[in-house]
Structure formats: structure tokens, C-alpha cells
C-alpha atoms as a PDB file:
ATOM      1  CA  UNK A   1     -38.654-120.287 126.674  1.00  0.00           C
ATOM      2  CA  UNK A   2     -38.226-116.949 124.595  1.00  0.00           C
ATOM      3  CA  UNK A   3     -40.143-116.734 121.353  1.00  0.00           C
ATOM      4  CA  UNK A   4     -41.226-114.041 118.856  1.00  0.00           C
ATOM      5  CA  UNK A   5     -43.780-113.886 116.568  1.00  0.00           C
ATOM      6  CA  UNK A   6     -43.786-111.544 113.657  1.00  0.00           C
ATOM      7  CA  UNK A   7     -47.332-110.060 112.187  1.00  0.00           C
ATOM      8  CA  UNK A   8     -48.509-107.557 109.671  1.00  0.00           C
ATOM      9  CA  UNK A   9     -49.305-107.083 106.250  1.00  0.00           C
ATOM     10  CA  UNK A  10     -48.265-109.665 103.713  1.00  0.00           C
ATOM     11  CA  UNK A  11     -48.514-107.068 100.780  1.00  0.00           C
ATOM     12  CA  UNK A  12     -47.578-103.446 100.393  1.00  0.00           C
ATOM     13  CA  UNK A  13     -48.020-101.534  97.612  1.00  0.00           C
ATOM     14  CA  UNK A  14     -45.250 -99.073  96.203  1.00  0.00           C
ATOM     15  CA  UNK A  15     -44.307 -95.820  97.984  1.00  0.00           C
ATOM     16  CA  UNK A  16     -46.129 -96.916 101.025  1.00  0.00           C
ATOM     17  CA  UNK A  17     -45.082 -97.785 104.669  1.00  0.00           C
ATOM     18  CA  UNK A  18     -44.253-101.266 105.457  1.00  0.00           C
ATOM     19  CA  UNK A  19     -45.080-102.177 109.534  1.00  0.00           C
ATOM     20  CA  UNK A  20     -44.368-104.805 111.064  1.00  0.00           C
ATOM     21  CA  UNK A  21     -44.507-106.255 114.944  1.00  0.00           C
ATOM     22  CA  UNK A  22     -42.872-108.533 116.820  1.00  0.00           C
ATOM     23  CA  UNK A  23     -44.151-109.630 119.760  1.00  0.00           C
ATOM     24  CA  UNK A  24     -42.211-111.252 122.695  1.00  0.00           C
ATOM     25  CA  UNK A  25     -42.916-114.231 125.224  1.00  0.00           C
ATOM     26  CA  UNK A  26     -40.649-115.846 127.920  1.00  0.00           C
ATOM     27  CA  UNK A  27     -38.476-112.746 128.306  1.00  0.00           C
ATOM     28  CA  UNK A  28     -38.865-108.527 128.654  1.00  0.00           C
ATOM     29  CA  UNK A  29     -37.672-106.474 125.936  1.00  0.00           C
ATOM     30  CA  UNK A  30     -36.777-104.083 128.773  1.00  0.00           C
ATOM     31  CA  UNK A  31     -34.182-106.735 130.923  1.00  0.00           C
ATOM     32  CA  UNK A  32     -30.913-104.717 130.797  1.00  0.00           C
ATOM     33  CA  UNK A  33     -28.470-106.026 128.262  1.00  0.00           C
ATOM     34  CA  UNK A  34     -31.089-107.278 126.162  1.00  0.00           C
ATOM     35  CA  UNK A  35     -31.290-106.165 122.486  1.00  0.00           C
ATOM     36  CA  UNK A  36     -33.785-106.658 119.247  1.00  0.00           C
ATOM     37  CA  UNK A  37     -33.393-106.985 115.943  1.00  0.00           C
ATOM     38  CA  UNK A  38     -34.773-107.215 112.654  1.00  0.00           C
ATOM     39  CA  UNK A  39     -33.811-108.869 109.283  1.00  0.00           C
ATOM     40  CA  UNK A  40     -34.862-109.301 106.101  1.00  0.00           C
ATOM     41  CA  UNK A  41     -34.320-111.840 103.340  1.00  0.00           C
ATOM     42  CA  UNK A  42     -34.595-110.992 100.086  1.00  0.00           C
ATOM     43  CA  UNK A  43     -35.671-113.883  97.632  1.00  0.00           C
ATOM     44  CA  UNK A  44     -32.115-115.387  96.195  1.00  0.00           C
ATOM     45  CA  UNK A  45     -30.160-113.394  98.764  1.00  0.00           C
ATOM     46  CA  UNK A  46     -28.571-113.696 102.093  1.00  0.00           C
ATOM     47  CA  UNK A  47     -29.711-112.121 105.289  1.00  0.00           C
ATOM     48  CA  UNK A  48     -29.843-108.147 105.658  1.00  0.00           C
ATOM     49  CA  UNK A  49     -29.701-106.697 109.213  1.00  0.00           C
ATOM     50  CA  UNK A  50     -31.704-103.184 109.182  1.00  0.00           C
ATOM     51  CA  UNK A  51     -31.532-102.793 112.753  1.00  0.00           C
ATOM     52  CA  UNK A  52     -31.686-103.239 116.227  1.00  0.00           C
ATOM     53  CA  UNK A  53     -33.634-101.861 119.448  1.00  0.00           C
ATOM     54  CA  UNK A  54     -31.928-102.174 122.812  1.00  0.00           C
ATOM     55  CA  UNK A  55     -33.648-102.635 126.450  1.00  0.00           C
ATOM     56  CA  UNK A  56     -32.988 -98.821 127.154  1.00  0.00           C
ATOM     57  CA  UNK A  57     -35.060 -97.394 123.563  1.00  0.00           C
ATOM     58  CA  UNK A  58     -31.770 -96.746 121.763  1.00  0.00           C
ATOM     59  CA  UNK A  59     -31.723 -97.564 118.287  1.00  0.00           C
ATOM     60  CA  UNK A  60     -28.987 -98.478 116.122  1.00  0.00           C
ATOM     61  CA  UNK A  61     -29.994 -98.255 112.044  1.00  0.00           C
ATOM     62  CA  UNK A  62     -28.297-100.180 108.788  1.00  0.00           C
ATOM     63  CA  UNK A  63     -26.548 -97.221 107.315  1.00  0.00           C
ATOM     64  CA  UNK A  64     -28.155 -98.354 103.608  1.00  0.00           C
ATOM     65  CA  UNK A  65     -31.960 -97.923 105.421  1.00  0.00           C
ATOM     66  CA  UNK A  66     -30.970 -96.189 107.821  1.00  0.00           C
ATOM     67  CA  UNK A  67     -33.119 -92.695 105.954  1.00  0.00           C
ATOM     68  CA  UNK A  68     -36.482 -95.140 105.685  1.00  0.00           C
ATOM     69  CA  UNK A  69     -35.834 -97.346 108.850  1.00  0.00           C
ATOM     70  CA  UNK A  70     -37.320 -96.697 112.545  1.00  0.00           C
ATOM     71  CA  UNK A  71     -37.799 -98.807 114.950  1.00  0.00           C
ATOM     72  CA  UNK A  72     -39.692 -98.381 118.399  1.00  0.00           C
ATOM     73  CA  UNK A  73     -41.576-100.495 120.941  1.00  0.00           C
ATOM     74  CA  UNK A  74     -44.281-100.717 123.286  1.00  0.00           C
ATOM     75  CA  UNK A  75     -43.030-101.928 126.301  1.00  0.00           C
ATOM     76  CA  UNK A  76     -46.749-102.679 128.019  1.00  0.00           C
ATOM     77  CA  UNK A  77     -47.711-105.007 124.787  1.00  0.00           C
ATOM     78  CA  UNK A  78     -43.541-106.419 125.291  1.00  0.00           C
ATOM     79  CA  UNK A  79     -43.565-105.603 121.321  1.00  0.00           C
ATOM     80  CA  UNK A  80     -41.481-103.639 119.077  1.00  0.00           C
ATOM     81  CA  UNK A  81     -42.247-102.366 115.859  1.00  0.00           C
ATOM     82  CA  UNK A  82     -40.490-102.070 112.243  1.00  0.00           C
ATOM     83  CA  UNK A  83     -41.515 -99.217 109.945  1.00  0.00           C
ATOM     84  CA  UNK A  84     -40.291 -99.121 106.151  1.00  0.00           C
ATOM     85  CA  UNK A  85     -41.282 -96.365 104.607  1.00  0.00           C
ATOM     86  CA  UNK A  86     -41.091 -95.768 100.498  1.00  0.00           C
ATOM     87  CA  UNK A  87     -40.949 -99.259  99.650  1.00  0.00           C
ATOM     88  CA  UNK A  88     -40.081-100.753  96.048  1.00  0.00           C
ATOM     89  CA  UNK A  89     -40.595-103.951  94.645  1.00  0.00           C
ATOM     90  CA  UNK A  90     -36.545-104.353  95.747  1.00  0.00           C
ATOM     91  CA  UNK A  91     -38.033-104.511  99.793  1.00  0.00           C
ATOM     92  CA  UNK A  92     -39.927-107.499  98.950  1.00  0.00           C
ATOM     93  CA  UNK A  93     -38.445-110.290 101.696  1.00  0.00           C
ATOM     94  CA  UNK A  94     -39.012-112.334 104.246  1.00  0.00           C
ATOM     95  CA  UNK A  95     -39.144-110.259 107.280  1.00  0.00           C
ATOM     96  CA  UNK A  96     -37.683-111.387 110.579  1.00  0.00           C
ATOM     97  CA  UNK A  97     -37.288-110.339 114.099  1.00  0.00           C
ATOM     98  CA  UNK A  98     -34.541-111.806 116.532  1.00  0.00           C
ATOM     99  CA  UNK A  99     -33.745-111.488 120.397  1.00  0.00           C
ATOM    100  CA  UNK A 100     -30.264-111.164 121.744  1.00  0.00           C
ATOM    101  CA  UNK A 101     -30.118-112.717 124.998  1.00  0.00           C
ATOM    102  CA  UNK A 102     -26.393-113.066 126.099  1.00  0.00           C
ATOM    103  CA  UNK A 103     -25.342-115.784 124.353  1.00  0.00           C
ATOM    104  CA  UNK A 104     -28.011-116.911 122.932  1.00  0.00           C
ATOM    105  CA  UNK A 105     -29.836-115.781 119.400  1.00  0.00           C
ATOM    106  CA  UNK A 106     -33.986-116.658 119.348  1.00  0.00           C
ATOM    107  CA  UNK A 107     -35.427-116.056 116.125  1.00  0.00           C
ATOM    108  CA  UNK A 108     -39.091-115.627 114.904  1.00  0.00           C
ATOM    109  CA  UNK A 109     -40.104-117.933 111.861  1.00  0.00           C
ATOM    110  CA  UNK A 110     -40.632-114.930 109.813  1.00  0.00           C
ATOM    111  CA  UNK A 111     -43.190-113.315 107.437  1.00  0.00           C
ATOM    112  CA  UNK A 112     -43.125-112.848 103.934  1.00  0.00           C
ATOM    113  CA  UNK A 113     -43.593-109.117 102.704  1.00  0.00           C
ATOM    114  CA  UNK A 114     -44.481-108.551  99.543  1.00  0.00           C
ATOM    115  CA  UNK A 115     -44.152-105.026  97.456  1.00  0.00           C
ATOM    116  CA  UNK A 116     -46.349-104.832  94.626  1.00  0.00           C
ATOM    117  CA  UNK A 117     -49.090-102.893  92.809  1.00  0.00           C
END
């Protein structure tokens, strides 16, 4: 059974790097055709993709946060990693991180991020 687990800081102050993990059980984020996301939901709003990691390292960026977006991974932890840097009060959102396994979508319950002074 795949799951994910997000974890980090529930509270980020303005201007400073958000970073958040996911980390992966019942599958390797390095299987080939394999691929990782994250998304955010903003309070009142829909889901946002910002961006996926695939099982070879390439990365593939929302073009809105694409300039403050990077994802990586550490491959001997089976984690990857979400960095958001200059946040505003606007990035506050519940944070998740997804696995795209063929046909099938495994999500992680999510983690609320909040961007205030």
C-alpha cells in the first residue's frame, strides 16, 4: 500500500522559505514511470498544482511559481522536497503531496501552512 506523509513547518513568516517533505512508503520514487506532485489549497479555493518530480529527477514547474518553486528529492530517505521561497500571506494553504502510479492517484492528508508575521 503506497502512502505519503507530508511534514514541516506549520507557520512561515513573510519573505521567508517555505519547505516541505513528503515522504514515501509502499513504493520508490525512483520506479520508472513514476511521478510526484505537490498541491496546495488555498482557504476558499480549489486545488493549485505547483509541480511535479518524475522517477528520473526531472522537474516540471506551474508557470505562475514556477520563479519561487523547486522541487528535489532524496532518493536514500525515498522523500522529495518542496521549497517556496518569498512567501506572502497569499501562500497560506493546505499543502499536499500526491504519487502518480499508472492509474492510480495516492494522496497525503496534507498540512496546513500558514504565512504570517
Amino acid at each position: 500500500q503506497v502512502q505519503l506523509q507530508e511534514s514541516g513547518p506549520g507557520l512561515v513568516k513573510p519573505s521567508q522559505t517555505l519547505s516541505l517533505t513528503c515522504t514515501v512508503s509502499g513504493a520508490s520514487i525512483t520506479t520508472n514511470d513514476y511521478y510526484w506532485t505537490w498541491i496546495r489549497q488555498p482557504p476558499g479555493k480549489g486545488l493549485e498544482w505547483m509541480g511535479d518530480i518524475g522517477y528520473s529527477g526531472f522537474t516540471d514547474y506551474s508557470p505562475s511559481l514556477k520563479s519561487r518553486t523547486s522541487i528535489s528529492r532524496d532518493t536514500s530517505k525515498n522523500q522529495f522536497t518542496l521549497q517556496l521561497s518569498s512567501v506572502t500571506p497569499e501562500d497560506t494553504a493546505v499543502y499536499y503531496c500526491k504519487a502518480n502510479i499508472r492509474f492510480y492517484e495516492y494522496w497525503g492528508q496534507g498540512t496546513q501552512v500558514t504565512v504570517s508575521s
